[in-house]
PDB file of N, CA and C in Angstrom:
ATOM      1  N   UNK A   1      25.341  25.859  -0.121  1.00  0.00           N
ATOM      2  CA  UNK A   1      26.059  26.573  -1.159  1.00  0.00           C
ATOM      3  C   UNK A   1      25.049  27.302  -2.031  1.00  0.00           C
ATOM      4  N   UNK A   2      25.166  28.629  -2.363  1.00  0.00           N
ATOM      5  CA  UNK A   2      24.411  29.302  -3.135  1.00  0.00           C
ATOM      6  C   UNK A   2      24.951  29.207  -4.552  1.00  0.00           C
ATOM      7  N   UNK A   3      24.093  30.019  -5.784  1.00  0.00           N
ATOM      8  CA  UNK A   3      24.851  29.417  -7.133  1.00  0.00           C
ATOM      9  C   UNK A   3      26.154  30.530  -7.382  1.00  0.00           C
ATOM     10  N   UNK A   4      27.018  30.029  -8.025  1.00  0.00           N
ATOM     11  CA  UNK A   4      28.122  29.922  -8.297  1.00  0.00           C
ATOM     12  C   UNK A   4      28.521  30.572  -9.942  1.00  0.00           C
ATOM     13  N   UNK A   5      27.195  31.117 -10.406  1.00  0.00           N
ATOM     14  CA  UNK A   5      28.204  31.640 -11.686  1.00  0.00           C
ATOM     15  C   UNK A   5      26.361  32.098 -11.770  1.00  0.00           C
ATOM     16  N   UNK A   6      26.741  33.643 -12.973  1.00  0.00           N
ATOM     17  CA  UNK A   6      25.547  33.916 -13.367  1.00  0.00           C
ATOM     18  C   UNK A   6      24.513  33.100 -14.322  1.00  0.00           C
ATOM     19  N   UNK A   7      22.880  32.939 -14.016  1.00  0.00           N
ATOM     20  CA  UNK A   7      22.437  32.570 -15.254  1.00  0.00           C
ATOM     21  C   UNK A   7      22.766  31.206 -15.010  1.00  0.00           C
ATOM     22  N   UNK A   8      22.711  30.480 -13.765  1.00  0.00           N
ATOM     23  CA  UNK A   8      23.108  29.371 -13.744  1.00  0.00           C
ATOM     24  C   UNK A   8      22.210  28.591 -12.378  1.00  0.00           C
ATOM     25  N   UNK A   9      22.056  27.320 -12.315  1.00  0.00           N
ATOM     26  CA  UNK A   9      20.773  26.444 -11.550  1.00  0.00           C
ATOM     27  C   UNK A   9      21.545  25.100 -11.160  1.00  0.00           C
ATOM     28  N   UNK A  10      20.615  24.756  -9.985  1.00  0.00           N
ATOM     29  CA  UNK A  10      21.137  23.070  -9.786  1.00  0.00           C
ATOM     30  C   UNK A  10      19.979  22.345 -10.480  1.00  0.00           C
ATOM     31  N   UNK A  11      20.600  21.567 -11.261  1.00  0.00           N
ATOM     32  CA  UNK A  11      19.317  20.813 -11.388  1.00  0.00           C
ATOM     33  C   UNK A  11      18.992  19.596 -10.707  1.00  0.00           C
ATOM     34  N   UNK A  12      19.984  19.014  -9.843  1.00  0.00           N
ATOM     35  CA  UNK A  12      19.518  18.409  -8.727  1.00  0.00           C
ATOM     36  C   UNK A  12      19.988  18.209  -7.829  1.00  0.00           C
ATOM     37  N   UNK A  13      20.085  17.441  -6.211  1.00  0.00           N
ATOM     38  CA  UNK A  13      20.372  17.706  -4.763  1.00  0.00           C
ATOM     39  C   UNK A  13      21.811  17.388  -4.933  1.00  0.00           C
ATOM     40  N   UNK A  14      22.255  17.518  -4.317  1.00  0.00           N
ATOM     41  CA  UNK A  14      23.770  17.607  -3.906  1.00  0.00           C
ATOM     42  C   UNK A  14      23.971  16.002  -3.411  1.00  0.00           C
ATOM     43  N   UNK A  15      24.646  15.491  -4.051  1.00  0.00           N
ATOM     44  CA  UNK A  15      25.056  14.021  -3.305  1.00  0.00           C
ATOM     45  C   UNK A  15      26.451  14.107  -2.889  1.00  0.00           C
ATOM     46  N   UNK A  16      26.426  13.419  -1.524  1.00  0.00           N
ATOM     47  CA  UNK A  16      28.176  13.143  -1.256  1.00  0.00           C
ATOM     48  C   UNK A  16      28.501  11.948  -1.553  1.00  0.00           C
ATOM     49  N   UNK A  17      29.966  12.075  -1.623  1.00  0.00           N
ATOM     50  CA  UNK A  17      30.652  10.880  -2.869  1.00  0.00           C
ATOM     51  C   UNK A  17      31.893  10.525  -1.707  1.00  0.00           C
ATOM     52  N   UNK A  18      32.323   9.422  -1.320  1.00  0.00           N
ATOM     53  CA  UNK A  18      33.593   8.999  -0.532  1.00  0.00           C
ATOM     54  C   UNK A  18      34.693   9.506  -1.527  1.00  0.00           C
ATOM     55  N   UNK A  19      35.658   9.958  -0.746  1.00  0.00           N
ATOM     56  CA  UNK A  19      36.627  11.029  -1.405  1.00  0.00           C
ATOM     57  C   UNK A  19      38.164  10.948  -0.489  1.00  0.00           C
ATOM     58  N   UNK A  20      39.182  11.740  -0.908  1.00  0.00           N
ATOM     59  CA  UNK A  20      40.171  11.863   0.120  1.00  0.00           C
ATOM     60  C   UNK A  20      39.478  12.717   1.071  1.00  0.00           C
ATOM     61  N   UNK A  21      38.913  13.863   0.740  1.00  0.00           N
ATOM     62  CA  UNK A  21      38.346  14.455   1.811  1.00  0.00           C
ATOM     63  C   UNK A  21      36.939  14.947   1.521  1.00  0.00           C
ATOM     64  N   UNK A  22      35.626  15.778   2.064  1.00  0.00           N
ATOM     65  CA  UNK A  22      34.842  15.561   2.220  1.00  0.00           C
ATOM     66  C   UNK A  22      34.086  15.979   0.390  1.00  0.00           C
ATOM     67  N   UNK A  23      33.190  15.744  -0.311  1.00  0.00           N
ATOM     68  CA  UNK A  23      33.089  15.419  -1.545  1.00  0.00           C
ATOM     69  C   UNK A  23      31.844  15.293  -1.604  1.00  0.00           C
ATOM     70  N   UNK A  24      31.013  16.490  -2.232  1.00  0.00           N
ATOM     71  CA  UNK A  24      29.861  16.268  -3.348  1.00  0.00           C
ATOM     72  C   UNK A  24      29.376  16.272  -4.712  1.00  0.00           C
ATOM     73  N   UNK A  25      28.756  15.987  -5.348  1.00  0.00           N
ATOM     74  CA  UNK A  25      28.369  16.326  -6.541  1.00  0.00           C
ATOM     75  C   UNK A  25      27.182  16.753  -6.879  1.00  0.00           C
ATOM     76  N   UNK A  26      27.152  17.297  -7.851  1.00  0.00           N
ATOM     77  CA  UNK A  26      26.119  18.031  -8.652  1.00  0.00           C
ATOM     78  C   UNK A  26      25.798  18.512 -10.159  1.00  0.00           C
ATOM     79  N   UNK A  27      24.783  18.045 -10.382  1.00  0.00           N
ATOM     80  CA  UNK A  27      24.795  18.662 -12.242  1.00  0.00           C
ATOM     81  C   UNK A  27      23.638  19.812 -12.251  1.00  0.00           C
ATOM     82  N   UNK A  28      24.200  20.712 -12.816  1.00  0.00           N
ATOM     83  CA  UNK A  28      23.887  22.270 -12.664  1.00  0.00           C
ATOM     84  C   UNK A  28      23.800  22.643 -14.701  1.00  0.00           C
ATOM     85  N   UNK A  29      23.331  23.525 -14.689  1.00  0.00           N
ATOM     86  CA  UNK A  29      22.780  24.081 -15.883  1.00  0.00           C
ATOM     87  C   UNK A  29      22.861  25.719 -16.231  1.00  0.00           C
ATOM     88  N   UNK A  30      23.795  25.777 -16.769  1.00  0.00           N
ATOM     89  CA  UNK A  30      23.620  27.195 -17.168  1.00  0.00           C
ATOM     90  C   UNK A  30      23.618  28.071 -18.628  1.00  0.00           C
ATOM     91  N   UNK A  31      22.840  29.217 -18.568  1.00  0.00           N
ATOM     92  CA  UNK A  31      22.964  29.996 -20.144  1.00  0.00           C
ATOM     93  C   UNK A  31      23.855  30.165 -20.666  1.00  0.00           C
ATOM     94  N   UNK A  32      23.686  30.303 -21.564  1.00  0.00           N
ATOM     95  CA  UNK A  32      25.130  30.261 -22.632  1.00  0.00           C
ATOM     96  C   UNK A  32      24.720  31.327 -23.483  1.00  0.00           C
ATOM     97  N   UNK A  33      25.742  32.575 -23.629  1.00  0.00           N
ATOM     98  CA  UNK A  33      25.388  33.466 -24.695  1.00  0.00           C
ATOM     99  C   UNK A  33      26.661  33.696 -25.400  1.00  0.00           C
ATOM    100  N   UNK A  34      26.516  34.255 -26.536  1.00  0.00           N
ATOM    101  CA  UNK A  34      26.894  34.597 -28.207  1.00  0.00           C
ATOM    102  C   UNK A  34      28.460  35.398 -27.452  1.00  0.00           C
ATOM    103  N   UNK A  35      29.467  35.270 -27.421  1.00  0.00           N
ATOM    104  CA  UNK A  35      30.438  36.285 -27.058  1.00  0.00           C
ATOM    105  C   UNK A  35      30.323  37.532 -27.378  1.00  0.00           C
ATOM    106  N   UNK A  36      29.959  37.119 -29.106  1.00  0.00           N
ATOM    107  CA  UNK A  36      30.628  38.616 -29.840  1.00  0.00           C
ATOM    108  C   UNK A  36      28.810  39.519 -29.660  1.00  0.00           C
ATOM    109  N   UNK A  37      27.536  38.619 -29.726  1.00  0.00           N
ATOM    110  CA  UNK A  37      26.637  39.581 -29.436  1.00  0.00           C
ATOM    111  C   UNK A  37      25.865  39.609 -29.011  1.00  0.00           C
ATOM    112  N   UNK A  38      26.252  38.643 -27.313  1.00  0.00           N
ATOM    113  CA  UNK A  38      25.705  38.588 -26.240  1.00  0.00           C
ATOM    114  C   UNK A  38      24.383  38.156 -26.312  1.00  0.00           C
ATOM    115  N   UNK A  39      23.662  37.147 -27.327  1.00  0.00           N
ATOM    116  CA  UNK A  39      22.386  36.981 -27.695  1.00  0.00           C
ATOM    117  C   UNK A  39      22.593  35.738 -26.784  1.00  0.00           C
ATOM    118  N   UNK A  40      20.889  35.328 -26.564  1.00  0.00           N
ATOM    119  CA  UNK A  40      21.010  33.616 -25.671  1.00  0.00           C
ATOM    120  C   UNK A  40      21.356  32.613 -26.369  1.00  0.00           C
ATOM    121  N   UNK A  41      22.060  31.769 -26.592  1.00  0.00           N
ATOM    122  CA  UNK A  41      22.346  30.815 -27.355  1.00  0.00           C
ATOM    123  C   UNK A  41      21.774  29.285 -27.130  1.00  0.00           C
ATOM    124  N   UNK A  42      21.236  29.421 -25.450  1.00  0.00           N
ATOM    125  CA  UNK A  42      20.782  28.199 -25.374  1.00  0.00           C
ATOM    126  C   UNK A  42      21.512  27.485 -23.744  1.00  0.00           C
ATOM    127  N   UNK A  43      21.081  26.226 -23.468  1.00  0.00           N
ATOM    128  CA  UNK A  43      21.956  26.108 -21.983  1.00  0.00           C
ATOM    129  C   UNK A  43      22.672  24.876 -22.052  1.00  0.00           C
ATOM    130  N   UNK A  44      23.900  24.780 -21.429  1.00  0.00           N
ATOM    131  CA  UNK A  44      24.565  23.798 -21.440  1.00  0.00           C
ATOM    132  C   UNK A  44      24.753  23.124 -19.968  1.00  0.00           C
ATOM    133  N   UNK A  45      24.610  21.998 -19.512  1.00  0.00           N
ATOM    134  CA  UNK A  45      25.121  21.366 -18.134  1.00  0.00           C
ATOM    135  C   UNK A  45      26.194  20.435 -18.060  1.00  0.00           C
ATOM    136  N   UNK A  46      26.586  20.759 -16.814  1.00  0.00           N
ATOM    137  CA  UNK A  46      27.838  20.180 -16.294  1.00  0.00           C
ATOM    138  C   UNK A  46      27.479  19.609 -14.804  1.00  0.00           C
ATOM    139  N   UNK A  47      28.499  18.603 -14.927  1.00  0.00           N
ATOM    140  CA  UNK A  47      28.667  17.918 -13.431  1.00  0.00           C
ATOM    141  C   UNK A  47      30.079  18.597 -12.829  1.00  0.00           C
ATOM    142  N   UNK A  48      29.845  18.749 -11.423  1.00  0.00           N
ATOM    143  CA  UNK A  48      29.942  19.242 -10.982  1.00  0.00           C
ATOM    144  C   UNK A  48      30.440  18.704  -9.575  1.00  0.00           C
ATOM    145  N   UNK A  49      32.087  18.482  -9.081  1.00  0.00           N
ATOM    146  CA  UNK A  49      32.707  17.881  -7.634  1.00  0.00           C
ATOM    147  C   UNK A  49      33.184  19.017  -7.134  1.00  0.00           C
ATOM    148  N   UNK A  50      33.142  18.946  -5.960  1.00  0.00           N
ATOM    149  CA  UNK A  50      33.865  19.867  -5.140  1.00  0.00           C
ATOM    150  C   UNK A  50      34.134  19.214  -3.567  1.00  0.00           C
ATOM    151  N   UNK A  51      35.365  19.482  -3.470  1.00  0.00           N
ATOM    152  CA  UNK A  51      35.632  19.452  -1.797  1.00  0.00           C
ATOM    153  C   UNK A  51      35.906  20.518  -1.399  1.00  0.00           C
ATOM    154  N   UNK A  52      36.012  20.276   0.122  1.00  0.00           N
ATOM    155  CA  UNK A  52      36.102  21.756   1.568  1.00  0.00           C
ATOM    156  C   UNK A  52      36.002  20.841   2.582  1.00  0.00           C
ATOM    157  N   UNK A  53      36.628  21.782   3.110  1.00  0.00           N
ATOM    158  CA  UNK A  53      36.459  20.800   4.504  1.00  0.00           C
ATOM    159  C   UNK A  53      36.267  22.142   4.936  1.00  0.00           C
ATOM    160  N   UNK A  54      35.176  22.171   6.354  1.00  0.00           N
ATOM    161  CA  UNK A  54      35.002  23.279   6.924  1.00  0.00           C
ATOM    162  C   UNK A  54      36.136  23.876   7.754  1.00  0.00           C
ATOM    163  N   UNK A  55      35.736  24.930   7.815  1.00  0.00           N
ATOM    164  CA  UNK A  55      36.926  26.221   8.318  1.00  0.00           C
ATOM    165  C   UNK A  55      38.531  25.953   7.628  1.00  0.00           C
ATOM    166  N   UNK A  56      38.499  25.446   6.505  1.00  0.00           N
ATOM    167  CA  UNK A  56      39.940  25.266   5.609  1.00  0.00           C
ATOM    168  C   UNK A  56      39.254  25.744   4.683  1.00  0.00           C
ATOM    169  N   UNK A  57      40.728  26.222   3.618  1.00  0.00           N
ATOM    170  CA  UNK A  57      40.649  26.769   2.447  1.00  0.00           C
ATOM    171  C   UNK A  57      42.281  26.013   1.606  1.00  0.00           C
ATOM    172  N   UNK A  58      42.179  25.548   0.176  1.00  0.00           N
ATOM    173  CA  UNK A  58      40.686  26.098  -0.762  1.00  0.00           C
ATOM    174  C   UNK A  58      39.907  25.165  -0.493  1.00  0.00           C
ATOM    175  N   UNK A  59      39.097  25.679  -1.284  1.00  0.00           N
ATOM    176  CA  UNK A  59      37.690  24.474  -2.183  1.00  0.00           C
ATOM    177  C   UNK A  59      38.562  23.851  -3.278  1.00  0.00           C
ATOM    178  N   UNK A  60      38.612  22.974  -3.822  1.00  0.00           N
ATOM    179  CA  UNK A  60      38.805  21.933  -5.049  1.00  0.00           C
ATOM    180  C   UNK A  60      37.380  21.915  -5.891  1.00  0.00           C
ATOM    181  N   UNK A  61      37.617  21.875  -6.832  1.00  0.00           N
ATOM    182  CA  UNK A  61      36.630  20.894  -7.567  1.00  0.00           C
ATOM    183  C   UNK A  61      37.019  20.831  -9.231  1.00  0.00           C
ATOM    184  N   UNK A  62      36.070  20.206  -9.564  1.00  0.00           N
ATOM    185  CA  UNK A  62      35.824  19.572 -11.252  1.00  0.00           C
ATOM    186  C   UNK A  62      35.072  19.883 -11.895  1.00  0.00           C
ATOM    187  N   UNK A  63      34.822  20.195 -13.144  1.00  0.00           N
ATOM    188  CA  UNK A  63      33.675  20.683 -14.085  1.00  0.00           C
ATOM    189  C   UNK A  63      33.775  19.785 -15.467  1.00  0.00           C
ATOM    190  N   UNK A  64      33.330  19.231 -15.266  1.00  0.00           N
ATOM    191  CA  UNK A  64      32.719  17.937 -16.880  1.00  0.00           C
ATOM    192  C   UNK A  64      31.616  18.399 -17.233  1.00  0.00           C
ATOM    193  N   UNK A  65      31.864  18.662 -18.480  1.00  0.00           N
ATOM    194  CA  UNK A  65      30.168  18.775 -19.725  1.00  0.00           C
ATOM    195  C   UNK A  65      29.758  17.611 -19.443  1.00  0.00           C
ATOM    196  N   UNK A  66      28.153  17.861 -19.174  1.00  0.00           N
ATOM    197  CA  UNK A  66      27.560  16.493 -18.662  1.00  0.00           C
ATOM    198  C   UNK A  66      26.841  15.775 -20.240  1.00  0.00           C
ATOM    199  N   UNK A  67      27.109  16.667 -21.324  1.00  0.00           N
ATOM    200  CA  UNK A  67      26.786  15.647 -22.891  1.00  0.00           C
ATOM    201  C   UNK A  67      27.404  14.661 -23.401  1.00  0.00           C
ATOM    202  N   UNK A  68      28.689  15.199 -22.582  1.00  0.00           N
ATOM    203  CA  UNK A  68      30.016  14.097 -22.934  1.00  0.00           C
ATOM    204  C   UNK A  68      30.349  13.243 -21.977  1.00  0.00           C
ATOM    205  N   UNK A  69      30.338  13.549 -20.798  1.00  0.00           N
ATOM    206  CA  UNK A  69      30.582  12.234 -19.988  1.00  0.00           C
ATOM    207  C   UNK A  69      29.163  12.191 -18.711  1.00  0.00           C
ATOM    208  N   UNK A  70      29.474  10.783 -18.999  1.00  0.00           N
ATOM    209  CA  UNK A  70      28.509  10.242 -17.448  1.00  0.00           C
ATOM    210  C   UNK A  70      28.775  10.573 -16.576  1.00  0.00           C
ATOM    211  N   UNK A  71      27.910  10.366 -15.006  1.00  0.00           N
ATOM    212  CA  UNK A  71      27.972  10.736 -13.992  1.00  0.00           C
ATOM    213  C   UNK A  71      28.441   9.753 -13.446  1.00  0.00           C
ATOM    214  N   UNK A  72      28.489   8.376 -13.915  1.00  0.00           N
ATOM    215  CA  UNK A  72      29.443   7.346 -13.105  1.00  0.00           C
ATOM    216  C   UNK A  72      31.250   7.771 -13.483  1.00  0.00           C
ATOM    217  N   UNK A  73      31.430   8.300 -14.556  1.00  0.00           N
ATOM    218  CA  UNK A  73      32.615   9.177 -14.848  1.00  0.00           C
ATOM    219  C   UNK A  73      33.161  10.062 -13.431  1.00  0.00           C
ATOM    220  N   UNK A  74      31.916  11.179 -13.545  1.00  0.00           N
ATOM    221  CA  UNK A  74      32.559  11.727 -12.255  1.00  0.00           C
ATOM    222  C   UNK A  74      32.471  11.220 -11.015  1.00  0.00           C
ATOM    223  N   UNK A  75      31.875   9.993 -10.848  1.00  0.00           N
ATOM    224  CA  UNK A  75      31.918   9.617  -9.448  1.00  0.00           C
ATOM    225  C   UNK A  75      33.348   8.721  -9.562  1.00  0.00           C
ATOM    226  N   UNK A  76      33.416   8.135 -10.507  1.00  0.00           N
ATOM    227  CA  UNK A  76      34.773   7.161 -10.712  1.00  0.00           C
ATOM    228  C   UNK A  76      35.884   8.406 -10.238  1.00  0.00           C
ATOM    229  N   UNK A  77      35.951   9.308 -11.145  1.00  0.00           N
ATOM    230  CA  UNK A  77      37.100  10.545 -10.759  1.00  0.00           C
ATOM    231  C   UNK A  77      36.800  11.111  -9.385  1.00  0.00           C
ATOM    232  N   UNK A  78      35.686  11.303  -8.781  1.00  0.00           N
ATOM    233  CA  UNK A  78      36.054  11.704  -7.704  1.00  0.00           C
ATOM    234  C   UNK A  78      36.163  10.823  -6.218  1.00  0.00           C
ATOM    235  N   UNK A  79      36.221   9.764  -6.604  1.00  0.00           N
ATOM    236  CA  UNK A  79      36.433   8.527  -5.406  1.00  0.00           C
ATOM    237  C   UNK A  79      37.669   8.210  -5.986  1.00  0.00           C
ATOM    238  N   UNK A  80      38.166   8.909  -6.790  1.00  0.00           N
ATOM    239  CA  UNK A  80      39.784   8.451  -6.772  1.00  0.00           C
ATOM    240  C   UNK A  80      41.095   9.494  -6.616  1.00  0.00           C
ATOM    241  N   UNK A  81      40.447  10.266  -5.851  1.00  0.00           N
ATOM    242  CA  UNK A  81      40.945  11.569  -5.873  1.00  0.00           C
ATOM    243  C   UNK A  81      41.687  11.656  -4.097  1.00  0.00           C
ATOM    244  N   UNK A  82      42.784  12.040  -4.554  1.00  0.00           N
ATOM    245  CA  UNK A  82      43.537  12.176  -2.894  1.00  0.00           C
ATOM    246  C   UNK A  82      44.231  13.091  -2.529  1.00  0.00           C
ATOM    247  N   UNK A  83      44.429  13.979  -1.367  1.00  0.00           N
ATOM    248  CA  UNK A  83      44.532  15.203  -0.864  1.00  0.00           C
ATOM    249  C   UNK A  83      46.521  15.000   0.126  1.00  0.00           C
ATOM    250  N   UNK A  84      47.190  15.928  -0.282  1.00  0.00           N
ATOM    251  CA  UNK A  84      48.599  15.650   0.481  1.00  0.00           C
ATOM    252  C   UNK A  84      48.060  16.072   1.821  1.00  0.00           C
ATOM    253  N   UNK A  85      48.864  16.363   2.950  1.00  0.00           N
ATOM    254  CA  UNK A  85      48.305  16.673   4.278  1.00  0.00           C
ATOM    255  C   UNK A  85      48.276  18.142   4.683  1.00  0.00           C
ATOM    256  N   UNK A  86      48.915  18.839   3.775  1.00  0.00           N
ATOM    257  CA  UNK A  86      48.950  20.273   3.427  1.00  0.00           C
ATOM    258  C   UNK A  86      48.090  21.105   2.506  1.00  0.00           C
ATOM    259  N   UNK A  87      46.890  20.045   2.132  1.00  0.00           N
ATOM    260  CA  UNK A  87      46.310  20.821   0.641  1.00  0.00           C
ATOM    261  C   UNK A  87      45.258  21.913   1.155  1.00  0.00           C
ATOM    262  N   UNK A  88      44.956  21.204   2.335  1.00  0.00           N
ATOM    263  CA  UNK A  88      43.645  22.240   3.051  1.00  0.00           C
ATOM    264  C   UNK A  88      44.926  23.509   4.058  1.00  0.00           C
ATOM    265  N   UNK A  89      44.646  24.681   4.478  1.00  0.00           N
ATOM    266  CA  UNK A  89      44.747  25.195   5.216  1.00  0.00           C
ATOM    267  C   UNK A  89      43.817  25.599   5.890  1.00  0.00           C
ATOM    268  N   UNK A  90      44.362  25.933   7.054  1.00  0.00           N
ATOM    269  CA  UNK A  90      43.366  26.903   8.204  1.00  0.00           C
ATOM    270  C   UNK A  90      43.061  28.096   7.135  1.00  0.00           C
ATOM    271  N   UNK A  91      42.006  28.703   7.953  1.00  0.00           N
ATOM    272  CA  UNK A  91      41.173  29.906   7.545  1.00  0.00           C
ATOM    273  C   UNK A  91      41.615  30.671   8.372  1.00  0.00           C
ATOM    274  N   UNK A  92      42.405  32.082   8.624  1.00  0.00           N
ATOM    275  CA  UNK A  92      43.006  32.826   9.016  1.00  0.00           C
ATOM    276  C   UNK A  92      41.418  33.395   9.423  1.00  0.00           C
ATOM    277  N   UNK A  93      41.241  34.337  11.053  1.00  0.00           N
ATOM    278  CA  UNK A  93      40.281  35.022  11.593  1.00  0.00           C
ATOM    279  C   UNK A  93      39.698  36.284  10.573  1.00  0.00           C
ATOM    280  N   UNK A  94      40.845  36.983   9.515  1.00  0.00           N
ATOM    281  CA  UNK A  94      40.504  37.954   8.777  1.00  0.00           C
ATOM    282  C   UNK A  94      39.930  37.791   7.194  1.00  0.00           C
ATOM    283  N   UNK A  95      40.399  36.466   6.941  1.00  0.00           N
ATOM    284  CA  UNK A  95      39.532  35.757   5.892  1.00  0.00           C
ATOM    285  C   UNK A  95      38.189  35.814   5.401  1.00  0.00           C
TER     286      UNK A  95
END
């Protein structure tokens, strides 16, 4: 997976987590600027779940500020997380 939003980093490896379906995590770090005048304000991180199962769509995932909650938080939430039998679809050839 490449990064996912501008101005933004992993700050460390990707772990997989037992899940309804396939499940990693990650806490990632990104800039934060001023709305009204776009100055740097500084960086904030988040943890970070996501599932996929290959050649299905969507992706799922979760975004927790990692100041406020632990990472046993998101592992608790994402080992308790369960998928109906319809949530993934096929990936259509023109996709």
């Amino acid at each position: 997976m490449t990064q996912f939003e501008n101005h933004a980093w992993f700050v460390n490896e990707f772990t997989p987590v037992s899940s309804g379906a396939p499940c990693v995590l990650v806490k990632y770090a990104r800039d934060v600027y001023n709305d009204n005048t776009h100055e740097y304000v500084g960086e904030e991180y988040r943890w970070y779940a996501f599932w996929a199962e290959e050649g299905f769509k969507p992706l799922y995932a979760i975004y927790l500020n990692a100041d406020v909650y632990e990472y046993e938080t998101l592992i608790a939430i994402a080992e308790s997380v369960t998928f109906s039998e319809d949530a993934f679809v096929t990936v259509a050839a023109s996709d």
